[in-house]
PDB file of N, CA and C in Angstrom:
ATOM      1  N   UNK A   1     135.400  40.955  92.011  1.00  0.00           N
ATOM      2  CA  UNK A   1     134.182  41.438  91.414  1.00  0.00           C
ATOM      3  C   UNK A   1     133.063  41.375  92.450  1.00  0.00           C
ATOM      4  N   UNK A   2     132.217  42.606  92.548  1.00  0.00           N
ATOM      5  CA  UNK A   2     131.096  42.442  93.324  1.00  0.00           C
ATOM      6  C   UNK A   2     129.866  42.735  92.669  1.00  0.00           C
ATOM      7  N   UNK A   3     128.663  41.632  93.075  1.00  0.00           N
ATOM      8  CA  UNK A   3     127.280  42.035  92.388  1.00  0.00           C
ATOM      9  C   UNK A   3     127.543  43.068  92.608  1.00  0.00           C
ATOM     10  N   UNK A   4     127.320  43.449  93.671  1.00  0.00           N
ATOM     11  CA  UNK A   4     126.762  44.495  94.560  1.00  0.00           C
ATOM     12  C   UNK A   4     127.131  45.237  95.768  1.00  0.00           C
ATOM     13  N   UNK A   5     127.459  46.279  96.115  1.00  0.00           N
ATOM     14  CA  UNK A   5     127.899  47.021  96.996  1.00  0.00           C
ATOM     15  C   UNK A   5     126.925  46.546  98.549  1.00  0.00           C
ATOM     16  N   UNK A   6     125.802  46.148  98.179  1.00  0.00           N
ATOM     17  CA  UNK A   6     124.825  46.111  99.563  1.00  0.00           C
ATOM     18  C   UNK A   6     124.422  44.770  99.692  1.00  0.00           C
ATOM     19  N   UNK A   7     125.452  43.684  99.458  1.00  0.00           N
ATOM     20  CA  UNK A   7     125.537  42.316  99.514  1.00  0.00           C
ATOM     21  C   UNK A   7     125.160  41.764 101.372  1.00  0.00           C
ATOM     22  N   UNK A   8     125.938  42.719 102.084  1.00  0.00           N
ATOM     23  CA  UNK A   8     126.100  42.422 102.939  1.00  0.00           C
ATOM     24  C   UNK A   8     124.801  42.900 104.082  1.00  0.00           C
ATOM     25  N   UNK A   9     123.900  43.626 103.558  1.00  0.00           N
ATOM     26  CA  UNK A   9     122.707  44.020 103.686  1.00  0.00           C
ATOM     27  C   UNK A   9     121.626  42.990 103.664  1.00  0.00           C
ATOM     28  N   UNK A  10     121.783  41.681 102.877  1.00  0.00           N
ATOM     29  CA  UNK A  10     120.671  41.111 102.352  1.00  0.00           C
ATOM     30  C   UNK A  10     119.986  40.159 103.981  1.00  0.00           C
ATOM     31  N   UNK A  11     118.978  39.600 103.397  1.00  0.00           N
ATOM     32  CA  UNK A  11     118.063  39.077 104.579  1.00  0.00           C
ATOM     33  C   UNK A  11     118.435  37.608 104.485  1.00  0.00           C
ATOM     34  N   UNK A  12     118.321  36.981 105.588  1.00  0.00           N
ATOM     35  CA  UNK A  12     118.235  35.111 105.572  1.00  0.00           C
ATOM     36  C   UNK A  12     118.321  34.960 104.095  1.00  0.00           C
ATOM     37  N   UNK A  13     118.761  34.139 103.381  1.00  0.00           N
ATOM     38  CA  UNK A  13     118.754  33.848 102.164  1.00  0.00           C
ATOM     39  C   UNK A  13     118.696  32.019 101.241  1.00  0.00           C
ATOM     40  N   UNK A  14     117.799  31.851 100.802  1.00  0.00           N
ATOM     41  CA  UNK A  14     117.959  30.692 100.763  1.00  0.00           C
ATOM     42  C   UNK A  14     117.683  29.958  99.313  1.00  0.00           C
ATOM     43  N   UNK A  15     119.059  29.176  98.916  1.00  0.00           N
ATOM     44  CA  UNK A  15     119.318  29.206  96.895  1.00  0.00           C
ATOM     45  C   UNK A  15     119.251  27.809  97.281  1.00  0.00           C
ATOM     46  N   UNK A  16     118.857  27.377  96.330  1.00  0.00           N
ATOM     47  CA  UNK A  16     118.803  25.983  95.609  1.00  0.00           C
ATOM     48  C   UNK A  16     119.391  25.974  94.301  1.00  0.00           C
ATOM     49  N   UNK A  17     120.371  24.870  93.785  1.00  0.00           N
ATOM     50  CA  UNK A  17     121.466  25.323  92.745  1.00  0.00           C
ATOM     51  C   UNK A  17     121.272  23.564  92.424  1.00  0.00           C
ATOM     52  N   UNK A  18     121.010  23.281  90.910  1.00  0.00           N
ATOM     53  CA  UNK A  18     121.087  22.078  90.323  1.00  0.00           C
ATOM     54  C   UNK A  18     122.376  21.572  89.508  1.00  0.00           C
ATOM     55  N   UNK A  19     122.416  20.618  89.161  1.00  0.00           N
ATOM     56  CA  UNK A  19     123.830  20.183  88.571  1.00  0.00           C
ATOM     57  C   UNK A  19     123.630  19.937  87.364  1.00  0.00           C
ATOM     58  N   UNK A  20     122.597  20.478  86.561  1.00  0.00           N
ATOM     59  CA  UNK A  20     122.446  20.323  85.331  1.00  0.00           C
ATOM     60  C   UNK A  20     121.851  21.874  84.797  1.00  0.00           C
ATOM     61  N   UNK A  21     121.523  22.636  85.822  1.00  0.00           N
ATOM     62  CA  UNK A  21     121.165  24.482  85.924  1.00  0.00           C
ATOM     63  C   UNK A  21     122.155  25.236  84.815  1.00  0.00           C
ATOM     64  N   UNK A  22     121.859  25.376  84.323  1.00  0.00           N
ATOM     65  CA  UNK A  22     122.623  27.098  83.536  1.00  0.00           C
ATOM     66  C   UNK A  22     123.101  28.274  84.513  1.00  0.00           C
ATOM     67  N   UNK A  23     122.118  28.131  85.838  1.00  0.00           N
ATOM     68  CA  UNK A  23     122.531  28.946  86.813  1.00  0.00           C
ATOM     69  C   UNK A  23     123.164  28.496  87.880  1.00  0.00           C
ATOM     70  N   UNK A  24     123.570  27.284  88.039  1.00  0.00           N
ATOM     71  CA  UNK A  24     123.765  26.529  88.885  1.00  0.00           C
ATOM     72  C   UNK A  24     125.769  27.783  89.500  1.00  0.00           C
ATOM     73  N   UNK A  25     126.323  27.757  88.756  1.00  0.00           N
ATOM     74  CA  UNK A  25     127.275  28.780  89.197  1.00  0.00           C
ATOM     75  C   UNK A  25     126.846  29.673  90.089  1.00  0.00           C
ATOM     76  N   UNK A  26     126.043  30.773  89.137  1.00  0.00           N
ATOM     77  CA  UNK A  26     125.892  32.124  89.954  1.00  0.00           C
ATOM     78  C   UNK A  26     125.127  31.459  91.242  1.00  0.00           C
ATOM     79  N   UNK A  27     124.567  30.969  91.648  1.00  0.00           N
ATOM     80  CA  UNK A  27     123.741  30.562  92.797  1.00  0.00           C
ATOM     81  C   UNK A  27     124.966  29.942  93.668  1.00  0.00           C
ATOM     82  N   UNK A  28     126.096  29.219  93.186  1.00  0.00           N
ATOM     83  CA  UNK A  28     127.212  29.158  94.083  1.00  0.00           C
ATOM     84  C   UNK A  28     127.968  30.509  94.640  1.00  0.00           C
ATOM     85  N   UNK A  29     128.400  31.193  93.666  1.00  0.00           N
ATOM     86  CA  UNK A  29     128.918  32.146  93.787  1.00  0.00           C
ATOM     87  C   UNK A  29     127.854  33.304  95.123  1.00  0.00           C
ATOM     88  N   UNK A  30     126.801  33.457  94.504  1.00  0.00           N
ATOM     89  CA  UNK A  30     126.180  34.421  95.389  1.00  0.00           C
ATOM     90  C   UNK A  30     126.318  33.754  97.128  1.00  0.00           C
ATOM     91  N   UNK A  31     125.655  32.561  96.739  1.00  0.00           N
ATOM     92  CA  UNK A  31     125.892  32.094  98.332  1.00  0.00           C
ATOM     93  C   UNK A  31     127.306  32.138  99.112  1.00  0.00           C
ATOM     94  N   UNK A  32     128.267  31.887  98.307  1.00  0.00           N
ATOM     95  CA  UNK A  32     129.452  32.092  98.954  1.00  0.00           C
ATOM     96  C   UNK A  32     129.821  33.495  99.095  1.00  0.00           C
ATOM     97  N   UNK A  33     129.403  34.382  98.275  1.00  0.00           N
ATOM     98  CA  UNK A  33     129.538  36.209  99.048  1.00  0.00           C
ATOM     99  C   UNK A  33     128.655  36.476  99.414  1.00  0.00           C
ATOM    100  N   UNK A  34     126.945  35.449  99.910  1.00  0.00           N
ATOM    101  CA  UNK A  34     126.608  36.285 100.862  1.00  0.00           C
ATOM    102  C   UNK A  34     127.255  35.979 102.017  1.00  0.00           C
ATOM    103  N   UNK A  35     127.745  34.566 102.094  1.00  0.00           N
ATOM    104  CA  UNK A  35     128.569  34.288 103.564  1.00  0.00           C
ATOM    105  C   UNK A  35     129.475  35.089 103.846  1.00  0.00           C
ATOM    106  N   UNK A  36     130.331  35.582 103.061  1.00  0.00           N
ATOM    107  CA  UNK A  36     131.528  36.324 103.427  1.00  0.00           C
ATOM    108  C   UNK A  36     131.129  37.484 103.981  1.00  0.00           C
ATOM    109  N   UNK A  37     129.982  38.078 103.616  1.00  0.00           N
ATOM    110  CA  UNK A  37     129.645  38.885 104.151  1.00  0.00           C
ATOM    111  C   UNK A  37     128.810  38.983 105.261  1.00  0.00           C
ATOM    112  N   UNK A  38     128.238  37.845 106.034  1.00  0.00           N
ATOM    113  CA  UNK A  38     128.129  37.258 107.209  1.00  0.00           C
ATOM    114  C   UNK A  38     126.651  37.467 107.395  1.00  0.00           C
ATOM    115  N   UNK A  39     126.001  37.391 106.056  1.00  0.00           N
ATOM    116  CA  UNK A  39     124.396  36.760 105.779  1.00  0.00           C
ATOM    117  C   UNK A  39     123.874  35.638 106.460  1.00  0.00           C
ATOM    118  N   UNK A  40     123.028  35.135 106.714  1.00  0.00           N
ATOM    119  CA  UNK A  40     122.890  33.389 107.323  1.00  0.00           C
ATOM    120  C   UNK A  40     122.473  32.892 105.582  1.00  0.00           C
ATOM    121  N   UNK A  41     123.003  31.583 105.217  1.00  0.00           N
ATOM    122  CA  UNK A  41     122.544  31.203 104.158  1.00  0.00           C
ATOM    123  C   UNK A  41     121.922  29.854 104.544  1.00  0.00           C
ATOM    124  N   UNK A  42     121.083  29.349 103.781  1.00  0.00           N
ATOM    125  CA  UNK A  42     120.507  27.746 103.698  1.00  0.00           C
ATOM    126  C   UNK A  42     120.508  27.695 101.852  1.00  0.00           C
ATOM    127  N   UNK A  43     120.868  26.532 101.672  1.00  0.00           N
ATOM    128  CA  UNK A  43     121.351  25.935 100.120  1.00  0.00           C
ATOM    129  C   UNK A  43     121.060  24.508 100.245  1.00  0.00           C
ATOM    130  N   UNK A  44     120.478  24.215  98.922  1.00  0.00           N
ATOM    131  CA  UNK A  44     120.534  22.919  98.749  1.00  0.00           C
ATOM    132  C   UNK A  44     120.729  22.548  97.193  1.00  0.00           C
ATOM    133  N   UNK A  45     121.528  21.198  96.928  1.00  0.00           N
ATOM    134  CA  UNK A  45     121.894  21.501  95.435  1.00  0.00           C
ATOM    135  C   UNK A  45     121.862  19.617  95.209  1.00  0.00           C
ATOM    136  N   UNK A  46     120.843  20.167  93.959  1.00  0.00           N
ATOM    137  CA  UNK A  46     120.656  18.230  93.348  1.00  0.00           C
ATOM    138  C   UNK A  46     121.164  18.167  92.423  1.00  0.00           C
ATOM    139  N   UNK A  47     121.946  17.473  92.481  1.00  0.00           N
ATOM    140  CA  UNK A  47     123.280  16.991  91.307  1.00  0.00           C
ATOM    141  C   UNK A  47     122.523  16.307  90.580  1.00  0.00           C
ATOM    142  N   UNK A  48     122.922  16.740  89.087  1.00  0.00           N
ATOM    143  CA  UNK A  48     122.891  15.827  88.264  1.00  0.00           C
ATOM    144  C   UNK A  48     121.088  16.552  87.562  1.00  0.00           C
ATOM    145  N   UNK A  49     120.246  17.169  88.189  1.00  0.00           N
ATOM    146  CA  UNK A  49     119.186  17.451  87.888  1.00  0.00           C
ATOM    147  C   UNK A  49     119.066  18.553  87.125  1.00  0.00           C
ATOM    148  N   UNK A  50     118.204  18.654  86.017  1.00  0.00           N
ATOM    149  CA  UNK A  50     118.298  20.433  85.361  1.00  0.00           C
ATOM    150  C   UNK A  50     117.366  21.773  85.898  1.00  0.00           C
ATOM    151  N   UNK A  51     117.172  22.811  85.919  1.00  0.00           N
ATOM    152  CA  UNK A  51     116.684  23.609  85.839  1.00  0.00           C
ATOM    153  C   UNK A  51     114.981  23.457  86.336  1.00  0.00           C
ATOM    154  N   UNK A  52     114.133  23.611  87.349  1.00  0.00           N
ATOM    155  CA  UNK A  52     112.406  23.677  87.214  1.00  0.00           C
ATOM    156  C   UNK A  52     112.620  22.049  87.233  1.00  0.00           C
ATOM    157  N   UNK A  53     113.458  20.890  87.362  1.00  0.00           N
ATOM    158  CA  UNK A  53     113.214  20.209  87.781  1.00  0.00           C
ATOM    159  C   UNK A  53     112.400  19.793  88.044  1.00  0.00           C
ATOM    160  N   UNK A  54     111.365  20.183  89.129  1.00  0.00           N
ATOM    161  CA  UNK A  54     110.364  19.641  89.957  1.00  0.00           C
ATOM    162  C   UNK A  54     108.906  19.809  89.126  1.00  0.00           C
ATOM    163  N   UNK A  55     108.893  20.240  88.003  1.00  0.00           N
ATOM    164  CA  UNK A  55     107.423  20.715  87.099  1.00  0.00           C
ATOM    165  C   UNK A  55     107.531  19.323  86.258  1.00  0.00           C
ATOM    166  N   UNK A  56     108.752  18.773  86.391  1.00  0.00           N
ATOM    167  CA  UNK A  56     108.733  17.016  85.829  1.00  0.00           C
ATOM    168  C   UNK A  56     108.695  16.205  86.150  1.00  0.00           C
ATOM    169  N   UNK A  57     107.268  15.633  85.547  1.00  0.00           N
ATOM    170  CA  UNK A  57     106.816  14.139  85.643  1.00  0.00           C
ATOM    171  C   UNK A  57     107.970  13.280  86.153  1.00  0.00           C
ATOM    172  N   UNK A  58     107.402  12.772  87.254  1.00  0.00           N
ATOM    173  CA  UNK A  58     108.453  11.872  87.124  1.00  0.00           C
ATOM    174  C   UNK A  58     110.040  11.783  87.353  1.00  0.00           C
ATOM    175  N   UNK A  59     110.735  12.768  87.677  1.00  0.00           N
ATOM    176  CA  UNK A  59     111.967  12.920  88.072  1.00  0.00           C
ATOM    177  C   UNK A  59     112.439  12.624  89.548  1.00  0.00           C
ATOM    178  N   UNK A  60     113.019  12.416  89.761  1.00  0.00           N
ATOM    179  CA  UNK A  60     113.242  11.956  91.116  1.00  0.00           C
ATOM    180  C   UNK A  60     114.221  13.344  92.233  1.00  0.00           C
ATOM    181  N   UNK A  61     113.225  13.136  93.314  1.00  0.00           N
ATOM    182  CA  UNK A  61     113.922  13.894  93.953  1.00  0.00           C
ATOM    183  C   UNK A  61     112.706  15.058  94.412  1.00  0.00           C
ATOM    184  N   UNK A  62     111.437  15.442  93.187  1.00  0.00           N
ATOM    185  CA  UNK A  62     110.807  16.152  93.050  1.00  0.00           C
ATOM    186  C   UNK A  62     109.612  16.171  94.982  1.00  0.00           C
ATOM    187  N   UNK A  63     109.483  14.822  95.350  1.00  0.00           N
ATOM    188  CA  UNK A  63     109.408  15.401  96.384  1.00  0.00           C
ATOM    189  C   UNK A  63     109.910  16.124  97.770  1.00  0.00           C
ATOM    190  N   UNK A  64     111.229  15.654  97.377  1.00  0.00           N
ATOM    191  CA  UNK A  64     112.360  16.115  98.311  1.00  0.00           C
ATOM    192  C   UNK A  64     112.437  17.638  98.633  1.00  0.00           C
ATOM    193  N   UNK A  65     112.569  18.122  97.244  1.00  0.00           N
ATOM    194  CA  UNK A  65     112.624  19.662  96.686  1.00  0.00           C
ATOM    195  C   UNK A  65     111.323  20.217  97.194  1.00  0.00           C
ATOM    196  N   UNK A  66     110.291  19.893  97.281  1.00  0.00           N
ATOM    197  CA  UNK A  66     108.641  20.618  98.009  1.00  0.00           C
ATOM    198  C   UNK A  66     109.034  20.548  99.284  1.00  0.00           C
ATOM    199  N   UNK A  67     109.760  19.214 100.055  1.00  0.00           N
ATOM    200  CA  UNK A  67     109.407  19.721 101.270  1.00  0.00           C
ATOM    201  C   UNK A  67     110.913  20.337 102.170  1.00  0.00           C
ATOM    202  N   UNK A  68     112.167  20.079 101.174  1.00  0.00           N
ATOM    203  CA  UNK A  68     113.017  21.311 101.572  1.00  0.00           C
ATOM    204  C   UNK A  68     112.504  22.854 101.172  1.00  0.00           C
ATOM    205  N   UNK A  69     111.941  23.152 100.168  1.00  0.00           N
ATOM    206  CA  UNK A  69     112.233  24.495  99.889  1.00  0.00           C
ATOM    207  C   UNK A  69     110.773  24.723 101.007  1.00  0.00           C
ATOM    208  N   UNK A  70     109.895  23.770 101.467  1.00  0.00           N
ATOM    209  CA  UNK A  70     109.290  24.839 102.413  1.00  0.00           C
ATOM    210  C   UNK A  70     109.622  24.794 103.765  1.00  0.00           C
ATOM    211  N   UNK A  71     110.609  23.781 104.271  1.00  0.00           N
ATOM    212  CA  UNK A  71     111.426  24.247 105.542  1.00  0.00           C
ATOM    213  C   UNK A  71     112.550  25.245 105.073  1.00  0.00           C
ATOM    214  N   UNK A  72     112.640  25.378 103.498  1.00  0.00           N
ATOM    215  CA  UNK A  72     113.730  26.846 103.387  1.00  0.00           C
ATOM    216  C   UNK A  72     112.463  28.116 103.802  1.00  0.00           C
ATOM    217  N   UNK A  73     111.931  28.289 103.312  1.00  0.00           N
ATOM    218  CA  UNK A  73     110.935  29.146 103.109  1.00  0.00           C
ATOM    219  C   UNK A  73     110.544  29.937 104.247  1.00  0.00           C
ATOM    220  N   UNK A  74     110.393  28.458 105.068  1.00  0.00           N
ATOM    221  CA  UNK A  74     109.929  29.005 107.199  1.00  0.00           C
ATOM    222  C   UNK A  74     111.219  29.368 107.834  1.00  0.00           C
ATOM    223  N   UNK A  75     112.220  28.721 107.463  1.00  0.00           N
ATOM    224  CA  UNK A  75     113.684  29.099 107.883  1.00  0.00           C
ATOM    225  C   UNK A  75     113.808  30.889 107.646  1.00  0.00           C
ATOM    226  N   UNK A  76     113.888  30.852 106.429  1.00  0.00           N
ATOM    227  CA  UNK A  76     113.598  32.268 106.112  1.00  0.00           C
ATOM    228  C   UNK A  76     112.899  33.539 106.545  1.00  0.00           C
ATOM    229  N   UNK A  77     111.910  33.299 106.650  1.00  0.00           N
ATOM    230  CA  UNK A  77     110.346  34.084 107.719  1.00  0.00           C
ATOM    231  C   UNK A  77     110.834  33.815 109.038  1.00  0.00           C
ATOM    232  N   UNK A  78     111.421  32.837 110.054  1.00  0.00           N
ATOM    233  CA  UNK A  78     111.403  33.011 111.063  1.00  0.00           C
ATOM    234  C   UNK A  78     111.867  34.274 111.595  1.00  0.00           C
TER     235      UNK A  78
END
């Protein structure tokens, strides 16, 4: 099965996938066919955490997630 015919088209790409996500799959899945298709990927995945995570008080990890996703972010733009 393919999303998409122009998978292999896409730019730097960079998913964050939780272990408590509803999406936490498709965000595996995509990252592993954008690799196959020889995308550069950056991923990072917090087990055990749900979904927007980081908009909660108090959860742990929440600063971790600000200052990976903005070395994902510059990774990305470079």
């Amino acid at each position: 099965m393919t999303l998409s015919q122009n998978l292999g088209e896409f730019p730097k790409t960079y998913i964050v996938t939780c272990g408590k996500d509803p999406l936490r799959d498709d965000g595996t899945v995509l990252r592993r066919m954008l690799e196959e298709r020889g995308v550069k990927v950056r991923s990072d995945y917090y087990a055990g955490l749900p979904h927007c995570f980081w908009m909660m008080p108090g959860i742990r990890d929440t600063e971790e997630f600000g200052e990976k996703l903005t070395e994902g972010a510059r990774w990305v733009l470079k």
